[in-house]
Protein backbone atom coordinates (compact mmCIF):
# COMPACT_ATOMS: atom_id res chain seq x y z
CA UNK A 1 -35.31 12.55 13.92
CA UNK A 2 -35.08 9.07 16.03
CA UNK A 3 -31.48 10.49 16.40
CA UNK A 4 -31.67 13.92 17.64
CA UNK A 5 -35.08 12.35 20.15
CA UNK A 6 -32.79 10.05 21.41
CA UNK A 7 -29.97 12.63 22.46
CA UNK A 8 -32.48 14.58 23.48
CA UNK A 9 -33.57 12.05 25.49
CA UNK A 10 -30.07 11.14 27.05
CA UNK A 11 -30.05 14.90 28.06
CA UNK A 12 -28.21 16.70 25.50
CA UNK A 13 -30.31 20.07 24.25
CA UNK A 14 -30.92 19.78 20.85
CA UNK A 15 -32.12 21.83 18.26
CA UNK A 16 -34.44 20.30 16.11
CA UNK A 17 -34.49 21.31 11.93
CA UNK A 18 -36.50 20.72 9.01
CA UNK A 19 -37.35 22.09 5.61
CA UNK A 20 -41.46 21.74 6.02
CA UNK A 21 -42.07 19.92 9.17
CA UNK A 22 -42.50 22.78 11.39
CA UNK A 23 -44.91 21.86 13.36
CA UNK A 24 -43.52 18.18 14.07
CA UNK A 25 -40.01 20.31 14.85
CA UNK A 26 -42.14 22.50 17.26
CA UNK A 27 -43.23 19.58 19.26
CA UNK A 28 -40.14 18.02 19.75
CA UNK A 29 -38.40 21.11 20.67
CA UNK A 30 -41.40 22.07 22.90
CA UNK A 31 -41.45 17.85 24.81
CA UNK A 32 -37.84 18.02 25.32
CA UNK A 33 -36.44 21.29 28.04
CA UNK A 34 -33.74 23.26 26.62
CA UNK A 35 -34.34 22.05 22.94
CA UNK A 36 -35.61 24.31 19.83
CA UNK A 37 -36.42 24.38 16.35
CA UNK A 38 -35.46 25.86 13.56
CA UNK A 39 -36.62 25.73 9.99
CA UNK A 40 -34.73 25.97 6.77
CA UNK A 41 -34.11 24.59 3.65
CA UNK A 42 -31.07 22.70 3.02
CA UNK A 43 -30.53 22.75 -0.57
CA UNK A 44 -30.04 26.51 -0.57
CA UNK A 45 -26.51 27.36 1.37
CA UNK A 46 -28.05 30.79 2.58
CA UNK A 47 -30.59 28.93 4.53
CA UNK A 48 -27.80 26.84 5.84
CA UNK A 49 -25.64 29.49 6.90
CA UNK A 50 -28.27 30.94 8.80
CA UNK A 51 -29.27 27.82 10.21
CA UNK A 52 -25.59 27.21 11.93
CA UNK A 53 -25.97 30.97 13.10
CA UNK A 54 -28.86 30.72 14.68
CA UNK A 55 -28.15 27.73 16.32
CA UNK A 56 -25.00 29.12 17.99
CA UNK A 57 -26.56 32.17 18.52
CA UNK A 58 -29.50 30.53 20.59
CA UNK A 59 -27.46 27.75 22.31
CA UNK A 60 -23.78 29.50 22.34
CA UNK A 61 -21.88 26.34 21.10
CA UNK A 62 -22.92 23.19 18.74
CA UNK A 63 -20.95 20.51 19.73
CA UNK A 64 -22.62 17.49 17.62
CA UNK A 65 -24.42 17.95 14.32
CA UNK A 66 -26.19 14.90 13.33
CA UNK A 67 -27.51 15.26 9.54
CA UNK A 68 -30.16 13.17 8.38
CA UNK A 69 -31.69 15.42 5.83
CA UNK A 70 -31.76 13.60 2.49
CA UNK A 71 -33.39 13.81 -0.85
CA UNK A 72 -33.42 11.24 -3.71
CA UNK A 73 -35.64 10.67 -7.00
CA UNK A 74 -37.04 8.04 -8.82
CA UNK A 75 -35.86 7.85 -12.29
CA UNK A 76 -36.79 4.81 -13.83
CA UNK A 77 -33.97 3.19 -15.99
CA UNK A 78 -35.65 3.38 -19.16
CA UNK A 79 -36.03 7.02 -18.89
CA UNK A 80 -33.06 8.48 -18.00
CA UNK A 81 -33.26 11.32 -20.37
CA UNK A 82 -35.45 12.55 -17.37
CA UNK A 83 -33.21 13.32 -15.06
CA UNK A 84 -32.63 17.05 -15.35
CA UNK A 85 -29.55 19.16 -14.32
CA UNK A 86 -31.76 20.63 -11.93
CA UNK A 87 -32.60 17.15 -10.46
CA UNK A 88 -28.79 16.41 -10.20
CA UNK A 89 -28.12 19.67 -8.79
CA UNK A 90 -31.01 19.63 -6.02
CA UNK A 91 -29.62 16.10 -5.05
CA UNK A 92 -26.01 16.96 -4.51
CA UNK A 93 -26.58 20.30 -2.94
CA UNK A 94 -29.10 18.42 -0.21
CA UNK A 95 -27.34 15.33 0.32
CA UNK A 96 -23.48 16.45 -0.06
CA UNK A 97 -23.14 20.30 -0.46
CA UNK A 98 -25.28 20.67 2.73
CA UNK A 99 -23.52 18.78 4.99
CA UNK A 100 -20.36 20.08 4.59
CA UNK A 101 -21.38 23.57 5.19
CA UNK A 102 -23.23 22.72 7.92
CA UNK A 103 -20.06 21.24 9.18
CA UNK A 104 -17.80 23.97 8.01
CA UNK A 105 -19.66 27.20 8.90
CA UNK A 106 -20.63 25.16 12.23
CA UNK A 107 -16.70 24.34 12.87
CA UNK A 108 -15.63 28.05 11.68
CA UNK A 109 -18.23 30.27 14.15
CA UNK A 110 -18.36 27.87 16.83
């Protein structure tokens, strides 16, 4: 978020996104004029397809998208075994499926 404040800040309108911090979103969007919030969850591509229209539908352009969502999980070593497909799957789609659609969908309708 120290990102997205920041450009905020410098007097770009931003809109603001996370998967359960609504209210912290809210705030942000409400301190900063122009901004808004939107919630959605990353690691389902639905979500982020909506997210990107949304966005362009509120603002009428997206000209910087700053990702910072990320998701990791602590498997200890020893236990490997532990780490699921699902676990594997959750990761990528968050911290590398996500950001390309975001990108691409962002890029195509804008």
């Amino acid at each position: 978020m120290a990102i997205a404040k920041r450009l905020a800040e410098e007097g770009f309108t931003v809109a603001f996104h996370s998967r359960s911090s609504v209210l912290v979103g809210q705030s942000l969007a409400e301190a900063h004029s122009g901004s808004s919030y939107f919630q959605a969850d990353l690691s389902d591509q639905s979500q982020s397809r909506i997210l990107i229209a949304e966005v362009l539908s509120h603002h009428g352009r997206l000209d910087v998208l700053v990702n910072n969502a990320g998701i990791s999980a602590t498997i200890p070593h020893t236990s490997l075994k532990e780490a699921s497909p699902e676990i594997w799957r959750s990761l990528y789609e968050v911290n590398v499926i996500a950001p390309w659609t975001l990108n691409f969908i962002g890029n195509k309708l804008g």
